[in-house]
Protein backbone atom coordinates (compact mmCIF):
# COMPACT_ATOMS: atom_id res chain seq x y z
CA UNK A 1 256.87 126.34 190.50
CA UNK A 2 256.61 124.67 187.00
CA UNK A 3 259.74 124.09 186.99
CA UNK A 4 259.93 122.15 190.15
CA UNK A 5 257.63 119.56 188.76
CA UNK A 6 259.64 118.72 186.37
CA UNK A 7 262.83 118.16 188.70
CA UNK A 8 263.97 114.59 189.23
CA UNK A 9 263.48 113.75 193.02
CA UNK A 10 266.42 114.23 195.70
CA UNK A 11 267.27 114.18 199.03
CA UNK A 12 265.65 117.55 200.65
CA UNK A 13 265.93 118.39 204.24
CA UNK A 14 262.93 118.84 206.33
CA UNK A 15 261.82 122.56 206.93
CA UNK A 16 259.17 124.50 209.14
CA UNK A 17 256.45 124.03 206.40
CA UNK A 18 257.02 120.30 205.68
CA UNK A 19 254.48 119.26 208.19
CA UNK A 20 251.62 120.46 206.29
CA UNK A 21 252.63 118.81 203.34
CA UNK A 22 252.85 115.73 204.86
CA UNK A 23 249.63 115.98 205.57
CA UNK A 24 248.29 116.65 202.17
CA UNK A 25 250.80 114.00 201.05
CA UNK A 26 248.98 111.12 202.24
CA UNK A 27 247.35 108.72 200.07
CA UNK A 28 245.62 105.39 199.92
CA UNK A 29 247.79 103.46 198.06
CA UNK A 30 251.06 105.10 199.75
CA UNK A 31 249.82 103.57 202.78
CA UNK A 32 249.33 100.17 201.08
CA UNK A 33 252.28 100.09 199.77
CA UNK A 34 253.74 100.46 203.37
CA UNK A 35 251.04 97.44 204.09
CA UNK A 36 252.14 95.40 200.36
CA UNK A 37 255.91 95.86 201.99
CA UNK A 38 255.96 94.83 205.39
CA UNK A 39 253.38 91.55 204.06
CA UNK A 40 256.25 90.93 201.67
CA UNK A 41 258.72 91.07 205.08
CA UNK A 42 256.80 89.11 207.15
CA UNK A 43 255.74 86.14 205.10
CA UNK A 44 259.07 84.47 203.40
CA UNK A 45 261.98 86.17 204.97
CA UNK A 46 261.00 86.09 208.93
CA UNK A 47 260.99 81.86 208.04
CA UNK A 48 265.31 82.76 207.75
CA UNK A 49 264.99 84.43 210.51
CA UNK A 50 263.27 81.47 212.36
CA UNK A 51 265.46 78.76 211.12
CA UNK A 52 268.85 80.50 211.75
CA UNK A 53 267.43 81.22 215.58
CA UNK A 54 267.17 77.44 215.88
CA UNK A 55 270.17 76.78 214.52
CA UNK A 56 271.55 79.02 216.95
CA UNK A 57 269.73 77.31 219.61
CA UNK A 58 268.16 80.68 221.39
CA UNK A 59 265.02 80.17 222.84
CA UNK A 60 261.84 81.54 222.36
CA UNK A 61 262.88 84.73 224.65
CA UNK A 62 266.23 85.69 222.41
CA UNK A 63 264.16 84.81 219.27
CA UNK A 64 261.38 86.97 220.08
CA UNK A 65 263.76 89.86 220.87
CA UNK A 66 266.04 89.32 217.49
CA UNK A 67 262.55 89.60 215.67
CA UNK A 68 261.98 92.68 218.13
CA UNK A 69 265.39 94.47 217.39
CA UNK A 70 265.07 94.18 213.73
CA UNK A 71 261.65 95.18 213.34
CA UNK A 72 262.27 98.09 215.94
CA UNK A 73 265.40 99.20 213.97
CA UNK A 74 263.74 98.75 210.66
CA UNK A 75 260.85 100.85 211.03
CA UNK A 76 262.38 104.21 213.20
CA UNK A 77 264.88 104.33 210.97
CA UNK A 78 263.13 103.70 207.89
CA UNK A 79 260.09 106.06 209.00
CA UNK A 80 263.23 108.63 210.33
CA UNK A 81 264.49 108.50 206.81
CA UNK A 82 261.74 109.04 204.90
CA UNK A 83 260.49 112.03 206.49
CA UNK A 84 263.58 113.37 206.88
CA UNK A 85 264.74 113.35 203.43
CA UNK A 86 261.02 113.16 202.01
CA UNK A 87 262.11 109.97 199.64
CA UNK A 88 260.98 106.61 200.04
CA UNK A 89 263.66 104.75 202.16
CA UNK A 90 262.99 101.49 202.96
CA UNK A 91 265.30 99.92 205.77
CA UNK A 92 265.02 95.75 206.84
CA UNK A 93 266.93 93.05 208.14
CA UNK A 94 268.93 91.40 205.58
CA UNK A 95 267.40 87.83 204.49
CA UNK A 96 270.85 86.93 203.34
CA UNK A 97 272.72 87.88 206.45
CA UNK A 98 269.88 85.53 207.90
CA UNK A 99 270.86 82.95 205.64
CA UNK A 100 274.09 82.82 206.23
CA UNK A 101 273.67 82.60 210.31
CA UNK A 102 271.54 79.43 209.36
CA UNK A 103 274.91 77.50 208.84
CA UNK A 104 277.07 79.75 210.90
CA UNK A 105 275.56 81.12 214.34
CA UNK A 106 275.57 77.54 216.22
CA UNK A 107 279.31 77.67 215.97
CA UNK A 108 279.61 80.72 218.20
CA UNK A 109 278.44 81.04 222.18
CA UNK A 110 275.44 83.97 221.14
CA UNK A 111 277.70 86.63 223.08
CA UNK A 112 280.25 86.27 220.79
CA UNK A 113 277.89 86.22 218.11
CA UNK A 114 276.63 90.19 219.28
CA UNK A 115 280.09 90.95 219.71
CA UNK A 116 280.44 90.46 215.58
CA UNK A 117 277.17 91.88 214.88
CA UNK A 118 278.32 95.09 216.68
CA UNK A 119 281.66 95.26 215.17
CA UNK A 120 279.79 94.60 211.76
CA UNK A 121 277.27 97.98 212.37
CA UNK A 122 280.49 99.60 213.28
CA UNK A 123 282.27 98.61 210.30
CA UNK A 124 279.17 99.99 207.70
CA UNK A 125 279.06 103.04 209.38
CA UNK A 126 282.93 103.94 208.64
CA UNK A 127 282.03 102.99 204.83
CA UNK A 128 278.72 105.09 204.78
CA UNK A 129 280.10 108.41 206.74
CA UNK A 130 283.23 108.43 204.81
CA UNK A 131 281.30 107.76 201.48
CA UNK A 132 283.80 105.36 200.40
CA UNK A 133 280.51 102.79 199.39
CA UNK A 134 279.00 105.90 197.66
CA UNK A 135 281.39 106.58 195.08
CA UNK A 136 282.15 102.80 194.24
CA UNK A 137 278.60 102.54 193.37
CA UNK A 138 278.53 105.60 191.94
CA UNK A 139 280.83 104.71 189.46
CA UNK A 140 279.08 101.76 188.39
CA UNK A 141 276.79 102.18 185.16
CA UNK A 142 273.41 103.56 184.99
CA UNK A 143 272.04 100.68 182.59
CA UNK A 144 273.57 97.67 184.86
CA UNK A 145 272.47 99.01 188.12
CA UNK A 146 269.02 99.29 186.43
CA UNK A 147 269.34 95.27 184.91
CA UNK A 148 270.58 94.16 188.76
CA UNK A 149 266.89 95.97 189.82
CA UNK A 150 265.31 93.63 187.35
CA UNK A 151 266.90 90.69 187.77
CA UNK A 152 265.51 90.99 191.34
CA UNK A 153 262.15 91.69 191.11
CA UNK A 154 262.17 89.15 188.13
CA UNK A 155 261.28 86.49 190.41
CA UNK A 156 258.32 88.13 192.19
CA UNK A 157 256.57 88.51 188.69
CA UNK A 158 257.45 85.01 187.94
CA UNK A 159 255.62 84.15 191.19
CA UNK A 160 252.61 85.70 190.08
CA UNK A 161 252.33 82.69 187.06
CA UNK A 162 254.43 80.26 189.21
CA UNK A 163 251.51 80.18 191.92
CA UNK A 164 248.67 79.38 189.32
CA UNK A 165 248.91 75.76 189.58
CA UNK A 166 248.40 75.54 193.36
CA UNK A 167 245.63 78.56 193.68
CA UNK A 168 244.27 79.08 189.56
CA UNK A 169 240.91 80.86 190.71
CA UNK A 170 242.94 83.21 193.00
CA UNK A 171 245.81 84.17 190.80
CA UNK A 172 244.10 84.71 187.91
CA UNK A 173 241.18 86.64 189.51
CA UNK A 174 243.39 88.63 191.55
CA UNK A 175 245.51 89.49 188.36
CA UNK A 176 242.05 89.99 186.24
CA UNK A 177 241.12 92.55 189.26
CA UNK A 178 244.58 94.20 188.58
CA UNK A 179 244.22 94.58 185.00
CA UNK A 180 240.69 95.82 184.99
CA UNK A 181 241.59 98.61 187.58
CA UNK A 182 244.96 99.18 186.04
CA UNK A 183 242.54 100.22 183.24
CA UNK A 184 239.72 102.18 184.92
CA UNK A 185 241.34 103.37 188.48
CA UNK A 186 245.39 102.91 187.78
CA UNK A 187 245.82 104.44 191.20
CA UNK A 188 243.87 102.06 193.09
CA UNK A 189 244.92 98.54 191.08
CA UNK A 190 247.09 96.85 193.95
CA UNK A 191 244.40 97.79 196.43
CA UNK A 192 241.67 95.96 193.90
CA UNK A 193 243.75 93.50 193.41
CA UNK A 194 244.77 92.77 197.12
CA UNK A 195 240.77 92.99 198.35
CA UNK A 196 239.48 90.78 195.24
CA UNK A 197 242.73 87.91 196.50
CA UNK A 198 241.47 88.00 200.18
CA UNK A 199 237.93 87.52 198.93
CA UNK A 200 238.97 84.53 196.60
CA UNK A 201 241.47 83.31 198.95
CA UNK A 202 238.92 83.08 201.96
CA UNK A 203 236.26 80.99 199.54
CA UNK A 204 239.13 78.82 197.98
CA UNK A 205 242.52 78.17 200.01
CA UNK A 206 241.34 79.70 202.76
CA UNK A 207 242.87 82.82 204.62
CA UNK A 208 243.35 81.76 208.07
CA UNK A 209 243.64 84.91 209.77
CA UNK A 210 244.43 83.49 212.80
CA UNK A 211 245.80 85.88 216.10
CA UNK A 212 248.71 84.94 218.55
CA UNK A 213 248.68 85.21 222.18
CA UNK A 214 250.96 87.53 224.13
CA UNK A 215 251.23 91.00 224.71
CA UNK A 216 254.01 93.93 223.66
CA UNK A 217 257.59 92.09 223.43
CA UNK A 218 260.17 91.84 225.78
CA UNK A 219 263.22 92.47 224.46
CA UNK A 220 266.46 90.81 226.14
CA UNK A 221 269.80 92.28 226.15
CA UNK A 222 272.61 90.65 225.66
CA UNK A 223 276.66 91.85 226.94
CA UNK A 224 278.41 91.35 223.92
CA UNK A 225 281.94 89.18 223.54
CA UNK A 226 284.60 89.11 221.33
CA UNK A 227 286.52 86.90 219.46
CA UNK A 228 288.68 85.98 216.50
CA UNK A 229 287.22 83.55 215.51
CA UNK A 230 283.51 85.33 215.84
CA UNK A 231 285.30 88.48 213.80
CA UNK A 232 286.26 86.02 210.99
CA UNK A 233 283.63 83.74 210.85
CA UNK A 234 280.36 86.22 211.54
CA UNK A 235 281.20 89.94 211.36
CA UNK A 236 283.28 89.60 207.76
CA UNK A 237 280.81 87.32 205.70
CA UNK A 238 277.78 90.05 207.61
CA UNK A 239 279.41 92.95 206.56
CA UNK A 240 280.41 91.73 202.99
CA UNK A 241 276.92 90.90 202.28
CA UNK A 242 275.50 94.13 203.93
CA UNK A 243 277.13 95.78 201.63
CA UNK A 244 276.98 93.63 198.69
CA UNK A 245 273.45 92.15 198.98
CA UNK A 246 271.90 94.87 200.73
CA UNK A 247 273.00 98.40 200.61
CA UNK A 248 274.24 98.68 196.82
CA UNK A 249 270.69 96.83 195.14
CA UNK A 250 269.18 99.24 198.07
CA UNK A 251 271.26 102.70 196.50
CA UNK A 252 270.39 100.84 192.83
CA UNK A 253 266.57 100.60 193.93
CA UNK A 254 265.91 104.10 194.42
CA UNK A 255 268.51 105.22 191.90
CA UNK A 256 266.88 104.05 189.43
CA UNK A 257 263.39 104.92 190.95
CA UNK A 258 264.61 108.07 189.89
CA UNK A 259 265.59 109.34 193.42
CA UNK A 260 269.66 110.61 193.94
CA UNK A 261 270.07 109.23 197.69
CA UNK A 262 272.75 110.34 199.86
CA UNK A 263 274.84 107.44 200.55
CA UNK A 264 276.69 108.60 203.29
CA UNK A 265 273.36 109.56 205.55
CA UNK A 266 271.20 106.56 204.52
CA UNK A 267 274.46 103.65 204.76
CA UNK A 268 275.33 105.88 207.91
CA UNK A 269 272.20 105.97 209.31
CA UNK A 270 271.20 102.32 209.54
CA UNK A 271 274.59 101.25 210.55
CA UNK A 272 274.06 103.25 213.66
CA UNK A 273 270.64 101.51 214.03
CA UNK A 274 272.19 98.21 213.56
CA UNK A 275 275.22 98.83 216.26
CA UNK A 276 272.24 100.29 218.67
CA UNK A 277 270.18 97.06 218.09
CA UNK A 278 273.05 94.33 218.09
CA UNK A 279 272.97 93.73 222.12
CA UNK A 280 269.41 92.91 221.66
CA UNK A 281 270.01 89.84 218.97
CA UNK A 282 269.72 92.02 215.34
CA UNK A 283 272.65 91.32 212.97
CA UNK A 284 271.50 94.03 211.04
CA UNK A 285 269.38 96.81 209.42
CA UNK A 286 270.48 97.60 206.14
CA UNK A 287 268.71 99.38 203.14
CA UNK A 288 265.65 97.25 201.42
CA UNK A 289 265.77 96.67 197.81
CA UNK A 290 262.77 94.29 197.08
CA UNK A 291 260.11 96.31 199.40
CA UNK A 292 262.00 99.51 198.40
CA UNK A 293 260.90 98.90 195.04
CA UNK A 294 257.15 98.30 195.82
CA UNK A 295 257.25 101.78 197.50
CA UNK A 296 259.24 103.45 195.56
CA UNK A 297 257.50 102.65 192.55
CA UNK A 298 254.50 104.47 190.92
CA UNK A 299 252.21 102.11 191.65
CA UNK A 300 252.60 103.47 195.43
CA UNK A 301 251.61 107.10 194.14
CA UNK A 302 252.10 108.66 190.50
CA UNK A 303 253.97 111.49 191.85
CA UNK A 304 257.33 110.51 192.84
CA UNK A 305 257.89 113.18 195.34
CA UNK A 306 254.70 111.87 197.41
CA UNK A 307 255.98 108.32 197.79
CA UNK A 308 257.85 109.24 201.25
CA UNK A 309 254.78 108.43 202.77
CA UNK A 310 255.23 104.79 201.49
CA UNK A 311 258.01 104.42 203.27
CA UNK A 312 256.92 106.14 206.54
CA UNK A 313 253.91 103.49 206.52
CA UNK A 314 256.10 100.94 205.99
CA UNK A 315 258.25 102.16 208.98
CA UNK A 316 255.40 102.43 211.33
CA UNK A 317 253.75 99.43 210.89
CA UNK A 318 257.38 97.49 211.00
CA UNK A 319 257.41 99.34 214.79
CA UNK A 320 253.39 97.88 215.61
CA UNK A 321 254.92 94.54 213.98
CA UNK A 322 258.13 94.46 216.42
CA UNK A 323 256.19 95.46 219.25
CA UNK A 324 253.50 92.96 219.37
CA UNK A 325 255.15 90.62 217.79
CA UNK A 326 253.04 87.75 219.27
CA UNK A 327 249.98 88.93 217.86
CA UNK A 328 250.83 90.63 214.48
CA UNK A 329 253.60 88.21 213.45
CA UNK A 330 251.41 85.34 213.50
CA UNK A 331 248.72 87.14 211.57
CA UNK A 332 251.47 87.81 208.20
CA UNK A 333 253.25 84.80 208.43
CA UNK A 334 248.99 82.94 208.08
CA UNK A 335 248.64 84.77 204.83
CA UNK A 336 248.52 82.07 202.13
CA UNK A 337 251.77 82.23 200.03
CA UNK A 338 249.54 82.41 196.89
CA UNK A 339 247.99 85.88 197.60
CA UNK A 340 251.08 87.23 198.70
CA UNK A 341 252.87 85.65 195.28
CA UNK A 342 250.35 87.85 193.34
CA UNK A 343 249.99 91.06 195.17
CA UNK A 344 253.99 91.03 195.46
CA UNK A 345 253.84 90.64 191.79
CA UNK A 346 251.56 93.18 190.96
CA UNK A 347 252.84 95.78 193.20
CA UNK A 348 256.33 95.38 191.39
CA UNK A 349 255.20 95.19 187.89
CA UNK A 350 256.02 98.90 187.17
CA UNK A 351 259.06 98.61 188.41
CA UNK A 352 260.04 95.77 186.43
CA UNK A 353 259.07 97.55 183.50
CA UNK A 354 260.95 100.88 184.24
CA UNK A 355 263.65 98.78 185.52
CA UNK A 356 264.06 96.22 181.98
CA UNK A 357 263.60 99.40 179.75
CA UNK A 358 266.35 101.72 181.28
CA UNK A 359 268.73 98.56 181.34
CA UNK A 360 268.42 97.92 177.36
CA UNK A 361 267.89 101.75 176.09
CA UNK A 362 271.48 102.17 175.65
CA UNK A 363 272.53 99.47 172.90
CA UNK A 364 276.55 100.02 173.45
CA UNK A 365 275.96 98.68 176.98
CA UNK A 366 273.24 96.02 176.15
CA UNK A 367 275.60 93.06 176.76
CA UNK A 368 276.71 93.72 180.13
CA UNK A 369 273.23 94.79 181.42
CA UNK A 370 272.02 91.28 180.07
CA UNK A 371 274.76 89.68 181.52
CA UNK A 372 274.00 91.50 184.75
CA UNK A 373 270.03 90.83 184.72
CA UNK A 374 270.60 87.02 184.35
CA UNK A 375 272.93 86.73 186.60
CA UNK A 376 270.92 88.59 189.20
CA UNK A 377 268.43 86.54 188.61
CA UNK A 378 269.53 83.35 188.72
CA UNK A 379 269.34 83.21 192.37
CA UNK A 380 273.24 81.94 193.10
CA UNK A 381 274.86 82.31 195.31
CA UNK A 382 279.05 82.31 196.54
CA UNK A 383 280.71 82.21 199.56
CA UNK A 384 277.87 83.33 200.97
CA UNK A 385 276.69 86.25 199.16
CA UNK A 386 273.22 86.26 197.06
CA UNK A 387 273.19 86.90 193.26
CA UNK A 388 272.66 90.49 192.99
CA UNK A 389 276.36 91.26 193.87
CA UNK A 390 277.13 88.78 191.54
CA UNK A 391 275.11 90.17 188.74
CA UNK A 392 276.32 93.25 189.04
CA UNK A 393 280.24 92.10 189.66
CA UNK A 394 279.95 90.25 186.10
CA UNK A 395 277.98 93.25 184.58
CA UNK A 396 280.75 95.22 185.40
CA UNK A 397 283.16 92.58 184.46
CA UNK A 398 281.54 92.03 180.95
CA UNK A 399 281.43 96.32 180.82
CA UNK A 400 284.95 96.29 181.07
CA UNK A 401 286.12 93.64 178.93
CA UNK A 402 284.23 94.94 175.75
CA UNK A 403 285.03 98.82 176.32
CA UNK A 404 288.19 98.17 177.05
CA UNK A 405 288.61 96.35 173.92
CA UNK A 406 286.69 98.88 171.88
CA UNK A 407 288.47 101.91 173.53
CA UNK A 408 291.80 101.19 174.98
CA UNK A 409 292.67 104.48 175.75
CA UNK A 410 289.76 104.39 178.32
CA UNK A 411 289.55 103.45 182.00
CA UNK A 412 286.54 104.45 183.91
CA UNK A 413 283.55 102.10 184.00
CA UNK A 414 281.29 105.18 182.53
């Protein structure tokens, strides 16, 4: 039994005893972190979401059902996932495939526009069951995969100090809260810091916690079309950056959380929740990398084997989210940007830290996961796809160039 503690995590299938353990599993701040996550969902990326519906021009029916069949498909497979394989996988819609209908989905008729969203899910699947996505990444180097993880979660601590000259007295107190717990109750820090922001937020900004009307969400399905033009235009740019913005930072997140994920379920697994939610208006569910890392960090419990339940409370509240849409959606999105800034921030501070220290511990490849870390976060983007594939396409680049010049005889990345 000692020597099980000192195992790194991995993918473990669920037995007859598992139960009970998920029962002694459960912690305060892994359910938080589930809380921390789906906050982080709700109040910057569903405003993609929003924008590319109206510039699709769906109504407030097709919308509501898009933000149905991504939450729905988010959370039972994410919650699936996680108890299955006791890690913390973290499944969501993908902000940049959101993005990218902004500019793109008014050009279609919307049954054409499921037709590529279906023949996108189909697409992953074939590249997560065969494993072909798993050994590409696989291959890639353990010190740039970590510097892509930190160039995205740069940002988010940025925010923290970036969001001081619109709220000072809740920033700094809610990252004063932080530190002092961090020192006396490291366990319970995020939670301190979240209830000390809500306080200062309510007596300062104010924290308009404010219901919608409505009851559980209808969803609408939709008969999907097809077309060439729809195939080109919509399922090729969705399932390039599905791949390339979602699922590899995803694989990198909890890779370098310290967790070996099995490609071929997880990639497998939510492109068969994507093709089962397309007809109802989601272009996607892919793995999380942002979210992942706030609950697959340590902040969300010490023990790494015990974060699972992170991600099954993130699951299960996406599901509550997706179902009442009206009422919970509303409530997130009110949350002042300021207090989620900080708490963001704070919940992804560890992982920053793990993430910048891995990338740099191995001085021969110090260059390329530098080049990779500013790239990733820089924020570009190309043809459509967001700056982590970048980063870690000229990581790799800069990899090659300088081991190839320093061992010719050499071809592998590693």
């Amino acid at each position: 039994m000692t020597e099980e503690l000192t195992v790194r995590p991995e993918t473990v299938p669920v037995g007859g005893g598992e139960r009970r353990s998920l029962r002694r599993d459960v912690s305060g701040p892994a359910l938080l972190a589930g809380l921390v996550c789906i906050a982080v969902s709700f109040s910057g990326p569903l405003v993609v979401v929003l924008a590319a519906a109206a510039a699709g021009r769906l109504d407030e029916a097709h919308t509501a059902s898009w933000i149905w069949a991504v939450s729905i498909g988010s959370g039972v497979s994410g919650f699936l996932l996680s108890w299955w394989t006791r890690t913390p996988v973290i499944t969501a819609w993908s902000t940049p495939g959101a993005a990218l209908l902004v500019t793109s989905l008014g050009a279609y008729p919307y049954r054409e526009a499921i037709g590529a969203y279906a023949v996108s899910a189909v697409v992953v699947t074939l590249f997560g069951v065969t494993g072909w996505f798993g050994r590409l990444i696989a291959a890639v180097p353990v010190g740039i995969v970590n510097a892509m993880l930190a160039g995205i979660l740069f940002s988010f601590g940025a925010g923290i100090f970036g969001a001081v000259h619109s709220a000072p007295a809740l920033v700094v107190g809610s990252f004063a809260a932080f530190l002092l717990a961090k020192r006396l109750a490291p366990r319970y820090a995020v939670p301190v810091a979240l209830l000390v922001g809500g306080v200062l937020a309510a007596v300062t900004v104010g924290l308009p916690l404010h219901l919608g009307s409505g009851g559980p969400t209808r969803p609408v399905f939709t008969v999907p079309a097809f077309s060439w033009s729809a195939l080109v235009g919509l399922a090729l740019p969705l399932t390039i950056v599905a791949l390339a913005s979602q699922n590899a930072p995803g694989l990198g997140v909890m890779r370098a959380s310290g967790y070996r994920p099995d490609d071929r379920l997880l990639i497998g697994s939510t492109g068969v929740a994507s093709l089962l939610m397309a007809p109802f208006g989601s272009p996607g569910v892919n793995l999380a990398a942002i979210t992942a890392a706030i609950c697959s960090g340590p902040e969300s419990h010490p023990d790494p084997r015990k974060r699972y339940v992170a991600g099954m409370s993130s699951g299960a509240l996406y599901v509550v989210v997706g179902s009442f849409g009206g009422v919970l959606v509303s409530l997130f999105t009110g949350l002042p940007k300021e207090l989620i800034a900080v708490i963001a921030g704070v919940a992804l501070l560890a992982s920053l830290q793990g993430s910048l220290a891995a990338a740099v511990a191995d001085e021969r490849g110090r260059d390329a996961a530098v080049v990779t870390f500013l790239a990733s976060a820089s924020g570009m983007s190309l043809f459509g796809i967001g700056s982590a594939f970048w980063g870690l396409l000229f990581g790799l680049g800069t990899h090659l160039v300088l081991t190839l010049r320093k061992q010719p005889g050499r071809n592998s990345l590693v």
